[in-house]
Each structure stands twice: as structure tokens, then as C-alpha cells.
C-alpha atoms as a PDB file:
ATOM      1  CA  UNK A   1     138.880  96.036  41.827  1.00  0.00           C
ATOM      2  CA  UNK A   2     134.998  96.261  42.775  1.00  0.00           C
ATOM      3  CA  UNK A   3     134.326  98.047  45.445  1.00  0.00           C
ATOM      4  CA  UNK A   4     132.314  96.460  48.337  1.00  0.00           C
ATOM      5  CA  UNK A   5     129.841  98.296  50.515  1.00  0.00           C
ATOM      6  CA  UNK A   6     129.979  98.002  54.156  1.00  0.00           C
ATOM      7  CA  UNK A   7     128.046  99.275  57.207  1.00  0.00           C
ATOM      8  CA  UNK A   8     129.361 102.008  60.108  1.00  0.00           C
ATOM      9  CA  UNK A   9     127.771 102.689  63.284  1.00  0.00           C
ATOM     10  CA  UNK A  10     127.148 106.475  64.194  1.00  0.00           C
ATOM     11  CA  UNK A  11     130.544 106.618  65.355  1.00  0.00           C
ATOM     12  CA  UNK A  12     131.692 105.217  62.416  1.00  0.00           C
ATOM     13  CA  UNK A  13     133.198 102.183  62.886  1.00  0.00           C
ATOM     14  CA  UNK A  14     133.072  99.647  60.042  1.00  0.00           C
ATOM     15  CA  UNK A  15     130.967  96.658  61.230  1.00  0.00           C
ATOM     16  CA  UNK A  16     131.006  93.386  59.619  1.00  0.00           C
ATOM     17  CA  UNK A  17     128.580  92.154  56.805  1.00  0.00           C
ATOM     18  CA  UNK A  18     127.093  89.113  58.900  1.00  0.00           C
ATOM     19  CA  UNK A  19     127.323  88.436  62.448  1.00  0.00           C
ATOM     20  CA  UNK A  20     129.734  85.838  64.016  1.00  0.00           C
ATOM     21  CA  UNK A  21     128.243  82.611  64.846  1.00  0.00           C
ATOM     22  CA  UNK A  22     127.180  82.511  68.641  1.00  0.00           C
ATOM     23  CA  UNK A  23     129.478  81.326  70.932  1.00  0.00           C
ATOM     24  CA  UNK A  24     128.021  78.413  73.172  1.00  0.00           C
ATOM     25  CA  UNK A  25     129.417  78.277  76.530  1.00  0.00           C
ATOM     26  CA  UNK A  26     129.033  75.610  78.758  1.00  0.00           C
ATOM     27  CA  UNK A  27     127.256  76.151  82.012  1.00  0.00           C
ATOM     28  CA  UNK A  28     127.812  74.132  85.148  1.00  0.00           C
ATOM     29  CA  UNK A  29     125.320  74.482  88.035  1.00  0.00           C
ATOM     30  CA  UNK A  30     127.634  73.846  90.599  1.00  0.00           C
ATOM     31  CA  UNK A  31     129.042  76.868  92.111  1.00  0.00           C
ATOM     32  CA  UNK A  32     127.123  78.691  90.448  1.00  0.00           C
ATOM     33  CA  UNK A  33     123.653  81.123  91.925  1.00  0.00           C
ATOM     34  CA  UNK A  34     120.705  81.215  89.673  1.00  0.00           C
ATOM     35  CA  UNK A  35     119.154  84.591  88.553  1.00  0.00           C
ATOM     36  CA  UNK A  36     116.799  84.325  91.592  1.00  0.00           C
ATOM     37  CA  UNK A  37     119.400  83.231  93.893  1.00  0.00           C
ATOM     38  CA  UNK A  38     121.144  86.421  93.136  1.00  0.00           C
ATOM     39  CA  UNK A  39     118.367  88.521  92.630  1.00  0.00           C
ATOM     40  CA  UNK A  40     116.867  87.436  96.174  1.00  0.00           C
ATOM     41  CA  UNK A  41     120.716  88.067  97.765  1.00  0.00           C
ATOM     42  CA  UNK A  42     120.586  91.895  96.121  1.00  0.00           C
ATOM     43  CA  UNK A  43     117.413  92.426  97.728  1.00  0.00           C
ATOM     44  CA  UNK A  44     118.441  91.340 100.918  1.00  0.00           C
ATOM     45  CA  UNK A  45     121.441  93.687 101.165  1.00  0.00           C
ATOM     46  CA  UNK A  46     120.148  96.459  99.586  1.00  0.00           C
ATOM     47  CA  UNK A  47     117.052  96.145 102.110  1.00  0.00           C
ATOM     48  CA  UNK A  48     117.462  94.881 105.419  1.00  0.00           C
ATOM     49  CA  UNK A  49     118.092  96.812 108.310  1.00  0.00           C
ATOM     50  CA  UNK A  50     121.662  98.202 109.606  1.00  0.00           C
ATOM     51  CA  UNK A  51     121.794  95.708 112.032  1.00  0.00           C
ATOM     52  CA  UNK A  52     121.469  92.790 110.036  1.00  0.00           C
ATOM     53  CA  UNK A  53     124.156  94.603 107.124  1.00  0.00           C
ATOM     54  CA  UNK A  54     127.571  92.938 108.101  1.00  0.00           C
ATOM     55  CA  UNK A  55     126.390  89.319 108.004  1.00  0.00           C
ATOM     56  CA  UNK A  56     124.147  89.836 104.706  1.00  0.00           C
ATOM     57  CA  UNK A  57     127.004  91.294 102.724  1.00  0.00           C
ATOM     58  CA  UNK A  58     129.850  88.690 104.815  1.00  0.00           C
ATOM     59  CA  UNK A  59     129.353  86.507 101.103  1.00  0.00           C
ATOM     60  CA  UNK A  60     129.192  89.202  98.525  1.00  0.00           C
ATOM     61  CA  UNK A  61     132.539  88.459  96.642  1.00  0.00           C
ATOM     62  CA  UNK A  62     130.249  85.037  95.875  1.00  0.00           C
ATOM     63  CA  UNK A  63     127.973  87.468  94.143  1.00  0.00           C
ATOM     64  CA  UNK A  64     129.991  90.213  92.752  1.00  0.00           C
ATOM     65  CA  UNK A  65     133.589  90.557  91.201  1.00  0.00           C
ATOM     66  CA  UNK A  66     135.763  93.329  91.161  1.00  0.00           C
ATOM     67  CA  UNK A  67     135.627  95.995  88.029  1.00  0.00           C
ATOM     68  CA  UNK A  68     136.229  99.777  87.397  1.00  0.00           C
ATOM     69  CA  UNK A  69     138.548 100.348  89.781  1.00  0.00           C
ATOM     70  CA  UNK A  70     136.194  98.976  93.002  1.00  0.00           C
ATOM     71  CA  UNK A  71     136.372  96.138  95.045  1.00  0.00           C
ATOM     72  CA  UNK A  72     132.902  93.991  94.777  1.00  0.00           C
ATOM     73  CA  UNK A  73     131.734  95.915  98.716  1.00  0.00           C
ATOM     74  CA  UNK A  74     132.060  98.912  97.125  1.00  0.00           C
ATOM     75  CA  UNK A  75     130.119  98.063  94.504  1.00  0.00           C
ATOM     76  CA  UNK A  76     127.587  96.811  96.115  1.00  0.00           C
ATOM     77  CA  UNK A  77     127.591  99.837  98.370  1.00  0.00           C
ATOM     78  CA  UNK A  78     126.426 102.037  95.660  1.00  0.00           C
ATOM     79  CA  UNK A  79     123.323 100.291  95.515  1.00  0.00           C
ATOM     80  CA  UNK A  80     122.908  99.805  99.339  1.00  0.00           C
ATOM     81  CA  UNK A  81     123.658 103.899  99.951  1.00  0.00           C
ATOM     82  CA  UNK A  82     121.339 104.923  96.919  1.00  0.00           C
ATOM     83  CA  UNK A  83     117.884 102.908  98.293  1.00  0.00           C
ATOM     84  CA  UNK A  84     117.434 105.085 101.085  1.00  0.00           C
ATOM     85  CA  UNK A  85     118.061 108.317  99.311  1.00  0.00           C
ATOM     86  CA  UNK A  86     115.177 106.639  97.071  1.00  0.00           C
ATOM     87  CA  UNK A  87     113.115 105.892 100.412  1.00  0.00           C
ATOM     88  CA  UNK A  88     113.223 109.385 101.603  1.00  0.00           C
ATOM     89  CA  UNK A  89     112.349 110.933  97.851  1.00  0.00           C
ATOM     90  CA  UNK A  90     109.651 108.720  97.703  1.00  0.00           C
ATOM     91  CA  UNK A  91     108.171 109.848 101.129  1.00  0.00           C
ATOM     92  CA  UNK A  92     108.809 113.334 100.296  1.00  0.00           C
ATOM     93  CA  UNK A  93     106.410 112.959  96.824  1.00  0.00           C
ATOM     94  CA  UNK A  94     103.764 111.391  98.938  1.00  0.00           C
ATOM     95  CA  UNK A  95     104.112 113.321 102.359  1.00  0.00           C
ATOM     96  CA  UNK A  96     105.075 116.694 101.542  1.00  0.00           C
ATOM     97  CA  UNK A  97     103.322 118.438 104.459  1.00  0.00           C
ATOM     98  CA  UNK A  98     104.767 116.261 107.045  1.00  0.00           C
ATOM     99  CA  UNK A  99     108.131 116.682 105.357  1.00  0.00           C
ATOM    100  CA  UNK A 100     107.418 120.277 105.783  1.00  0.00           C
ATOM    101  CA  UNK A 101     106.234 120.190 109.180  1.00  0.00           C
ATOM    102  CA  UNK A 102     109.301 118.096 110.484  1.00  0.00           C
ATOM    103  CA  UNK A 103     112.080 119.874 108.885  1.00  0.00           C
ATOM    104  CA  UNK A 104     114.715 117.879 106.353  1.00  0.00           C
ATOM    105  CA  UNK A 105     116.737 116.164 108.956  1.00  0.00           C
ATOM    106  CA  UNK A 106     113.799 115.197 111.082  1.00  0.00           C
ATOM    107  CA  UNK A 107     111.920 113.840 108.426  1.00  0.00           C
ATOM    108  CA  UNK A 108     115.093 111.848 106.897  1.00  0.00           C
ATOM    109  CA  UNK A 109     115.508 109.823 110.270  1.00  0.00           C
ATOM    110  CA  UNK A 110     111.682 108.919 111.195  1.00  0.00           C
ATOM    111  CA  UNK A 111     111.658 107.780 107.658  1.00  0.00           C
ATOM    112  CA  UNK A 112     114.815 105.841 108.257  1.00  0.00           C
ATOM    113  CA  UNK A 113     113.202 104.595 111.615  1.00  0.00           C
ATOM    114  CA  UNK A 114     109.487 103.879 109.758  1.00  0.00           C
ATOM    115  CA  UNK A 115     110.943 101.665 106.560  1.00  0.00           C
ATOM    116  CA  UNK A 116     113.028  99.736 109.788  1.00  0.00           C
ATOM    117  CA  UNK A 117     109.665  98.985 111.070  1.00  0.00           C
ATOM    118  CA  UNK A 118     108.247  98.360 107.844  1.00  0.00           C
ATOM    119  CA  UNK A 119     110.514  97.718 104.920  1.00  0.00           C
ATOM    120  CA  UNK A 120     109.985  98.042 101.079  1.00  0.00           C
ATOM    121  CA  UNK A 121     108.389  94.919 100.331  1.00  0.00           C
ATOM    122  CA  UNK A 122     106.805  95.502  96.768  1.00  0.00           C
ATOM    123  CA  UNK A 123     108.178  96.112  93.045  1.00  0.00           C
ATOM    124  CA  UNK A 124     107.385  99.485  93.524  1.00  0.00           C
ATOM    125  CA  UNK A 125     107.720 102.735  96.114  1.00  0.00           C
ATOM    126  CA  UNK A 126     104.162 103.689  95.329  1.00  0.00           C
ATOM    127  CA  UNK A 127     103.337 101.243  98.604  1.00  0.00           C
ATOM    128  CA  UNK A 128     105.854 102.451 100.690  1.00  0.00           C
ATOM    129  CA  UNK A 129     103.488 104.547 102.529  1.00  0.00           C
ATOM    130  CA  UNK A 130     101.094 102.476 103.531  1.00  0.00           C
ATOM    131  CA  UNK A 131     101.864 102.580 106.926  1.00  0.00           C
ATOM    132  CA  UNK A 132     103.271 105.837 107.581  1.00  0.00           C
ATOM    133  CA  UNK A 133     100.256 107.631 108.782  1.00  0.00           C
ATOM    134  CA  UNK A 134      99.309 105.032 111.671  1.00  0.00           C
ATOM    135  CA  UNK A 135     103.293 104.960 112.762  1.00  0.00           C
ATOM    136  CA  UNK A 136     103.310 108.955 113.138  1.00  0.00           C
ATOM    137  CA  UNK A 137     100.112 108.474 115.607  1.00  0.00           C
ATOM    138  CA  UNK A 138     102.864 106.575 117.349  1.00  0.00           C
ATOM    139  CA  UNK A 139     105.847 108.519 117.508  1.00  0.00           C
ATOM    140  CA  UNK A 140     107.087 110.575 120.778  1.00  0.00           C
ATOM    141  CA  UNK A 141     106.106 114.010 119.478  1.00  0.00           C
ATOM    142  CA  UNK A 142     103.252 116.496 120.970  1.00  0.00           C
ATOM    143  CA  UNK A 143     102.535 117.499 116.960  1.00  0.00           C
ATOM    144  CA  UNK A 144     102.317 113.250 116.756  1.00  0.00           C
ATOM    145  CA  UNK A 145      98.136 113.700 115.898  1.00  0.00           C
ATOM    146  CA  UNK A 146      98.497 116.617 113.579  1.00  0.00           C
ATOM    147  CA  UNK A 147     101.100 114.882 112.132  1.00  0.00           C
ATOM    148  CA  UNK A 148      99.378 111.846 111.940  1.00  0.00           C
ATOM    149  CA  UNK A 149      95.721 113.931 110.301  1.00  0.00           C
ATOM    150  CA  UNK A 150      98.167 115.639 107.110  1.00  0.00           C
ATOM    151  CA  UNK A 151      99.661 112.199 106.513  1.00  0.00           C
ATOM    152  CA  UNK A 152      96.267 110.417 106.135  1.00  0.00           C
ATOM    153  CA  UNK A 153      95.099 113.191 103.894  1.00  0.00           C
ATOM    154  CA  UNK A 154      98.205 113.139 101.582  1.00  0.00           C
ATOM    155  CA  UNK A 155      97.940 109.522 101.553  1.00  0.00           C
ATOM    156  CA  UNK A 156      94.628 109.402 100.660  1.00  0.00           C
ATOM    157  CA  UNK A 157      95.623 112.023  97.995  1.00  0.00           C
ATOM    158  CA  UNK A 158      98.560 109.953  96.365  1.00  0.00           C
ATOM    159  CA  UNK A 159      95.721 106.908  96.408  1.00  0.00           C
ATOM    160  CA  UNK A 160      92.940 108.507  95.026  1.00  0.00           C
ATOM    161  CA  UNK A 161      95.795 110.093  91.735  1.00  0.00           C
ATOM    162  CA  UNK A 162      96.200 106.357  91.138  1.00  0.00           C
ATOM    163  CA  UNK A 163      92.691 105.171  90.575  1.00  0.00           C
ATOM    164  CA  UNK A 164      90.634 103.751  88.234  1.00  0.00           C
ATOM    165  CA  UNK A 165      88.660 106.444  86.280  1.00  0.00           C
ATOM    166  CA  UNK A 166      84.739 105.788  86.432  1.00  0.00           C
ATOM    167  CA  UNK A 167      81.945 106.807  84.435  1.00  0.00           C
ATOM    168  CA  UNK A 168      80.142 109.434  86.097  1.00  0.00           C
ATOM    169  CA  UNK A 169      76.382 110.271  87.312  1.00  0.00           C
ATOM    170  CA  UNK A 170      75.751 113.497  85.672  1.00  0.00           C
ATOM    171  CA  UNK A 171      73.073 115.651  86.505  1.00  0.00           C
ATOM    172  CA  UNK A 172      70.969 115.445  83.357  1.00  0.00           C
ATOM    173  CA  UNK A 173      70.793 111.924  84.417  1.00  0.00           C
ATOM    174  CA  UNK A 174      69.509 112.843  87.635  1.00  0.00           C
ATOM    175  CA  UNK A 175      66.742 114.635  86.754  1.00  0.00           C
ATOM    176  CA  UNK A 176      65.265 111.917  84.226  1.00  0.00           C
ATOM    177  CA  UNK A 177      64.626 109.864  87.525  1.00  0.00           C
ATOM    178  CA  UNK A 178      61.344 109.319  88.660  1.00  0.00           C
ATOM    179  CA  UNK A 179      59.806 110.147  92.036  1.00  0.00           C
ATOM    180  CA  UNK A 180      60.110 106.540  92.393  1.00  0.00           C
ATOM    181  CA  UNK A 181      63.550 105.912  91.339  1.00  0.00           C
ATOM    182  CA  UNK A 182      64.520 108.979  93.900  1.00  0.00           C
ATOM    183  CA  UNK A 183      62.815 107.080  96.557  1.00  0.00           C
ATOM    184  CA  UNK A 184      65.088 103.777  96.033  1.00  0.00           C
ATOM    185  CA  UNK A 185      68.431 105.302  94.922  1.00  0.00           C
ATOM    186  CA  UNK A 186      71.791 104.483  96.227  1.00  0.00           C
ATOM    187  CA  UNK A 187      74.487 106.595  95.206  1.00  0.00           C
ATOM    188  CA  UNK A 188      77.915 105.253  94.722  1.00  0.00           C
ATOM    189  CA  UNK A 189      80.980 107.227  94.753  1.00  0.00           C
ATOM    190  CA  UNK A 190      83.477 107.341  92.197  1.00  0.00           C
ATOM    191  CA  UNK A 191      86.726 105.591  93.209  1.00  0.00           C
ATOM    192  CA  UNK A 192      88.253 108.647  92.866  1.00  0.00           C
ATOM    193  CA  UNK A 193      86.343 110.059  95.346  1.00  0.00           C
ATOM    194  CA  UNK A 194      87.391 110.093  99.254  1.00  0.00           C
ATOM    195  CA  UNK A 195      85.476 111.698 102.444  1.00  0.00           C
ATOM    196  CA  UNK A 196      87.397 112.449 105.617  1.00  0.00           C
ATOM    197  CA  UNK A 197      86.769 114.533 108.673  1.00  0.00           C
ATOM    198  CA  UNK A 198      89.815 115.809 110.567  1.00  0.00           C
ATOM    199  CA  UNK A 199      90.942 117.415 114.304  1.00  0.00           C
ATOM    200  CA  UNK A 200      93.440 119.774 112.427  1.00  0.00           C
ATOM    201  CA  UNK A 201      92.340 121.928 109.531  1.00  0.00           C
ATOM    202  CA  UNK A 202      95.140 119.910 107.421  1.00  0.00           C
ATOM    203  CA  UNK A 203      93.833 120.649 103.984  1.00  0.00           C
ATOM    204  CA  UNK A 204      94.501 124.487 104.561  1.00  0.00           C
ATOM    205  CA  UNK A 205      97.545 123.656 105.782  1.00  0.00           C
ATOM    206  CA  UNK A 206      98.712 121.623 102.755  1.00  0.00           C
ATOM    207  CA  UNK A 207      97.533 124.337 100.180  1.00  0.00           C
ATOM    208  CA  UNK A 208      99.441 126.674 102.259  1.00  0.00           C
ATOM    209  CA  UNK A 209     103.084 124.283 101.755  1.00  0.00           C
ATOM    210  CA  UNK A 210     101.825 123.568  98.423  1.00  0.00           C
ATOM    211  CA  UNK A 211     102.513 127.239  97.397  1.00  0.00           C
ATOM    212  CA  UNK A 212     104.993 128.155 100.194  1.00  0.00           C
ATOM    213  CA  UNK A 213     103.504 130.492 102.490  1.00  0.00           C
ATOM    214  CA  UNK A 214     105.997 128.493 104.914  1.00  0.00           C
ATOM    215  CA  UNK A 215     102.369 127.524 107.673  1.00  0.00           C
ATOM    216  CA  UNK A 216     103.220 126.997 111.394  1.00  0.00           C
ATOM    217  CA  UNK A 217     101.053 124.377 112.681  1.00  0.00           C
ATOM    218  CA  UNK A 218      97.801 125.000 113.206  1.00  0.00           C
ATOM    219  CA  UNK A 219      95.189 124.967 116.284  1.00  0.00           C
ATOM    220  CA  UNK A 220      92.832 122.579 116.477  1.00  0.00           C
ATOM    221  CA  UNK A 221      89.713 122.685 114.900  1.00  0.00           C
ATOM    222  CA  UNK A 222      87.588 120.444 112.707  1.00  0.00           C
ATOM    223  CA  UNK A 223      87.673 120.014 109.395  1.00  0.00           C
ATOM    224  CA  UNK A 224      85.342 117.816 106.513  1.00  0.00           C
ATOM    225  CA  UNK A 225      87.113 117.560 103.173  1.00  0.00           C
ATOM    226  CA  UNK A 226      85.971 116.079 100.121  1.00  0.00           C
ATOM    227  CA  UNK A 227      88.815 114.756  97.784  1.00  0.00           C
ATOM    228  CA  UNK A 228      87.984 114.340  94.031  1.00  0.00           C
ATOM    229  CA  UNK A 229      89.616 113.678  90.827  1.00  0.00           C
ATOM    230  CA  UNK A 230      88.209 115.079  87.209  1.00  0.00           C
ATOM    231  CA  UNK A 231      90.297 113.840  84.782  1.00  0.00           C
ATOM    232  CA  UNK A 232      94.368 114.096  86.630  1.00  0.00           C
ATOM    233  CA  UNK A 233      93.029 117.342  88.413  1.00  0.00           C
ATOM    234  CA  UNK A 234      93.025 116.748  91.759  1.00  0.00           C
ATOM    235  CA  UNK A 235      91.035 118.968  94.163  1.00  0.00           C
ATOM    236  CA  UNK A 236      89.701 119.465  97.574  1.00  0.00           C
ATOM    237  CA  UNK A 237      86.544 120.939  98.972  1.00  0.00           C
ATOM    238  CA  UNK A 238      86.184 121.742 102.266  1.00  0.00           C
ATOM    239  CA  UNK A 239      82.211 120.602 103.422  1.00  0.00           C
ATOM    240  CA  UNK A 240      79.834 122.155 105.556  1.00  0.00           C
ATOM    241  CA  UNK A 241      78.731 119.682 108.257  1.00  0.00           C
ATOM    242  CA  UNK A 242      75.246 118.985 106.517  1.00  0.00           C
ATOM    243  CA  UNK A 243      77.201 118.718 103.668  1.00  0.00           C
ATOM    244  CA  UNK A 244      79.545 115.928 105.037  1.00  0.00           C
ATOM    245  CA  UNK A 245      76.598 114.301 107.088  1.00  0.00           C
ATOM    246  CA  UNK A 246      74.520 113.612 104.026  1.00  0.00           C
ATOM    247  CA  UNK A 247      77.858 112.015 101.719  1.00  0.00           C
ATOM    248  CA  UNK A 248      78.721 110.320 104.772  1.00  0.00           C
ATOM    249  CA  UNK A 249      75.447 108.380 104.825  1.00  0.00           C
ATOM    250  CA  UNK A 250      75.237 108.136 100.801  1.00  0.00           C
ATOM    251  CA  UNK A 251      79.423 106.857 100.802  1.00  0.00           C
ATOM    252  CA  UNK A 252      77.545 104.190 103.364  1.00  0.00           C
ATOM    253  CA  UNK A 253      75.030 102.900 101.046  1.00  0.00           C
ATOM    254  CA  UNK A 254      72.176 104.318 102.489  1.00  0.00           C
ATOM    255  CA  UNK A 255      69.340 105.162  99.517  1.00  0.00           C
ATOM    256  CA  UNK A 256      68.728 108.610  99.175  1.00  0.00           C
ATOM    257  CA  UNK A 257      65.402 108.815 101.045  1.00  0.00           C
ATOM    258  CA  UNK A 258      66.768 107.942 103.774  1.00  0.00           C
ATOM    259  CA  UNK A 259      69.498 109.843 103.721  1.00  0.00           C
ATOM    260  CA  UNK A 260      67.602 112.541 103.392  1.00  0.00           C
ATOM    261  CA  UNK A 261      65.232 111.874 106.249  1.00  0.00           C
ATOM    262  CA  UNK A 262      68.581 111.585 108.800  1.00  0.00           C
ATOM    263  CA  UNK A 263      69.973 115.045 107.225  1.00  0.00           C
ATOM    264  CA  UNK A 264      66.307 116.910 108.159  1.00  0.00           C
ATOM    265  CA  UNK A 265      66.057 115.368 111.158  1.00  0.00           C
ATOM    266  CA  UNK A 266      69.807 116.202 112.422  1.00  0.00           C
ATOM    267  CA  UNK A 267      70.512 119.155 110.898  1.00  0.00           C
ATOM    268  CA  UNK A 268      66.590 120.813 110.515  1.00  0.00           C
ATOM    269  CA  UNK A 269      67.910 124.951 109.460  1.00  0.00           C
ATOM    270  CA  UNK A 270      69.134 122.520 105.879  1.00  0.00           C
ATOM    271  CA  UNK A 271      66.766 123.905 103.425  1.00  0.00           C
ATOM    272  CA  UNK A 272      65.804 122.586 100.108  1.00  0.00           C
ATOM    273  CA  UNK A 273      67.373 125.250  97.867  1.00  0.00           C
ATOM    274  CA  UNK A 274      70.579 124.755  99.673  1.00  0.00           C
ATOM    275  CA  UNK A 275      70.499 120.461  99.655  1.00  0.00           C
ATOM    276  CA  UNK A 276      69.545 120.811  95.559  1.00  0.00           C
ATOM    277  CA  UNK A 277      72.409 123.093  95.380  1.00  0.00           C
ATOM    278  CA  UNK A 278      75.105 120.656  97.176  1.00  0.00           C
ATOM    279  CA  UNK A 279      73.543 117.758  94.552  1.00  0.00           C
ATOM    280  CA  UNK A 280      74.156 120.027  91.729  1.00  0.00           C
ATOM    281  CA  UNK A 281      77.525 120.543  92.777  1.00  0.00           C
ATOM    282  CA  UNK A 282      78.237 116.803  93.602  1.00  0.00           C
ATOM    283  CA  UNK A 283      76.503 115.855  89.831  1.00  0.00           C
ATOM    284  CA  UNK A 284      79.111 118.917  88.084  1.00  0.00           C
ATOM    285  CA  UNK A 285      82.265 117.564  90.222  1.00  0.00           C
ATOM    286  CA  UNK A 286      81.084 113.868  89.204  1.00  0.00           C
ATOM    287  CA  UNK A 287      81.680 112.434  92.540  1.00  0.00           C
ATOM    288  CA  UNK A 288      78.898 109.484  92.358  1.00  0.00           C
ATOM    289  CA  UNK A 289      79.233 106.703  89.850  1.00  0.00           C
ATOM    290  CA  UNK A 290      77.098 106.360  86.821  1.00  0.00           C
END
């Protein structure tokens, strides 16, 4: 008898030479929920706020049937418990200094509080945030503006990560400018470049989580920081007030000259070897856009 050869899987069960003909099955609408019908109902559940849970899952045996031991509630609650264990993660990647600063329990319940306020309504946790620095200016706490200072620069942080990378201004291109050209430039930042002035010195504070030297809150006292991304390194400089006065106008739009002119004027002991040494700087950290 000739031998025939078949096929195995990697468990090795035989499987057969062809596949079967498709079975067509015969679809009636009524009674039945579309894909988006049932995708919009899973959202709902899984999303909406305590309050609202009882009458959004009252039809879920519509939606769900029974299987692996569980009736179709406790089903769906595996979904429902699991999205704000995903909240709080999220938060915790973007917000790690507040997270910090509030303690694990604390910061599990204002985030439960915040998404009640303003729930999840994207594809994607990487919005999430959005909001969270303005509603800790708001909550009842006397750290509520310190909180409120590390949450803008973290957010600002997880933004600038995500954006588009730009061909820089280097500073061999600088110096084949004219005395002209210097007179009418306007220097454009980099997307992935962010100035902010704080009340709290938040940055320090941050590098200080960041490689758990376990900070207490600090007292107040300004701070300028300069965020920048080279490549996916992300880094922050701290700016002298000059310093930050000059970007400040330049970020604006302002051309250089009169940038320049405002800088003298304000801040007169700002020399020229030290204002060609902050460009230089600015050029090697390729903060301004080609």
C-alpha cells in the first residue's frame, strides 16, 4: 500500500490535506447588536462612573453568555475591575513625582476621583493626563500648588518624549549668517523643546524620586527649566534668569535683535562672552529648528 504524507501541527496532531468547505451561517438582524452596538455597550461599562454601574450593566446577559465556569457579570467584571488598575499605572508612568509625593493610597483615590471628572475618552491612555495638572491646582490640599508645578513639568515631559523629531539649527550654521541675517532672525524651537518657570524647584525634586533619595517637599523658590530631547534622551537644564528671559522672548517670535536689545536693557551685568556662550550651548543641545 503507498504511503501518503500528511501534515502535524507542533503538537503533533495530524491535520487534514485540504480544508473543509466554509460553513455559511445565516444571520438575522433582529435580536441581534452589531459590532458597534456592542463595542459602544463595553465601553460604557467598562468606563462610566460607579454611580451610573448598576443600570449600565442591568442588560449585560444581552451582551455576554456564560462560559468557563462564570456567569456573563462576572465576566464582564474582569474587564470593569482591570481599567482602573490600568488608569492608575498609566498615571503613575506619567506622574511619578506626584505619585511620590502623595503616597500609594492617596494617589490611587484622587486618580479615581480625577478620571470621574474626566474620563478616558481616547483609543489610548497616553491622553489621560491631560487634565490632571489643572485638577490638582484644585484639590483641598495645602501641597495643592506644588503639586500642581511637578505635574505640569512631568506632563510636559511625557509630551515633549512623544514629539515629532526636527531638524536642528546647528552652530556651524549660525556662524555662516551675515550681520544682516543676525539682525532679522527668528529662532524657532524644536518641538521637542519646552520652557517653563516654576514657584517650587520641581525639577530637583523629580531627579531626586527619579533615583530615590526619597525628597520631602520642598520650600518655595523659583525655578526656570529648559526641557529638551536629543534623539530619546530626555534632559533638563535648569536656566539662569537672563538665560530664561532671552528663550522666553526668542520661544515668542521675537527676531534676535530685539531680543537682544530687551536682555541688555533688563538684565545690563549680561556680558557678551557669557550670551555667546548660552547660544553655543542652545546650537550643541539643538533646541532651535533648522
Amino acid at each position: 500500500m503507498a504511503e501518503r504524507e500528511v501534515s502535524s501541527n507542533a503538537k503533533g496532531a495530524v491535520l487534514p490535506s485540504r480544508s473543509p468547505a466554509p460553513v455559511r451561517r445565516e444571520v438575522r438582524e433582529t435580536g441581534l447588536q452589531t459590532l458597534r452596538q456592542q463595542q459602544a455597550w463595553l465601553q460604557n461599562v467598562v468606563t462610566c462612573v460607579p454611580a451610573r454601574l448598576d443600570e449600565a450593566m442591568s442588560n449585560t446577559p444581552e451582551f455576554i453568555k456564560e462560559g468557563y465556569g462564570l456567569d456573563p457579570e462576572s465576566r464582564l467584571w474582569i474587564y470593569r475591575g482591570m481599567f482602573p488598575i490600568r488608569m492608575v499605572e498609566s498615571l503613575q508612568v506619567d506622574f511619578p513625582g506626584v505619585a511620590y509625593a502623595l503616597g500609594a493610597e492617596a494617589f490611587e483615590e484622587l486618580v479615581m476621583n480625577y478620571v470621574e471628572e474626566h474620563p478616558s475618552s481616547s483609543w489610548t491612555l497616553n491622553h489621560l493626563g491631560m487634565h490632571f495638572p489643572a485638577y490638582l491646582a484644585k484639590i483641598p490640599s495645602r501641597q495643592r500648588i506644588f503639586l500642581h508645578h511637578l505635574a505640569v513639568l512631568e506632563w510636559n515631559l511625557a509630551q515633549v518624549f512623544d514629539e515629532p523629531e526636527v531638524p536642528a539649527l546647528t552652530p556651524e550654521r549660525l556662524q555662516t549668517l551675515s550681520p544682516d541675517d543676525w539682525e532679522n532672525l527668528v529662532l524657532k524651537p524644536r518641538p521637542t523643546s519646552r520652557l517653563l518657570k516654576f514657584d517650587y524647584p520641581v525639577s530637583h525634586y523629580l531627579h531626586q524620586v527619579d533615583n530615590d533619595l526619597e525628597p520631602r517637599r520642598p520650600a518655595k523658590a523659583a525655578q526656570r527649566v529648559l526641557i529638551l530631547r536629543k534623539g530619546y534622551q530626555m534632559n533638563r537644564v535648569i536656566l539662569p534668569e537672563g538665560g530664561y528671559f532671552i528663550l522666553k522672548q526668542l520661544f515668542a517670535g521675537k527676531k534676535l535683535a530685539q531680543a537682544i536689545d530687551q536682555l541688555v536693557r533688563r538684565y545690563p551685568d549680561v556680558g557678551p562672552t557669557e550670551l555667546q556662550r548660552w547660544f553655543h550651548q542652545w546650537g550643541d543641545w539643538g533646541i532651535f529648528q533648522a
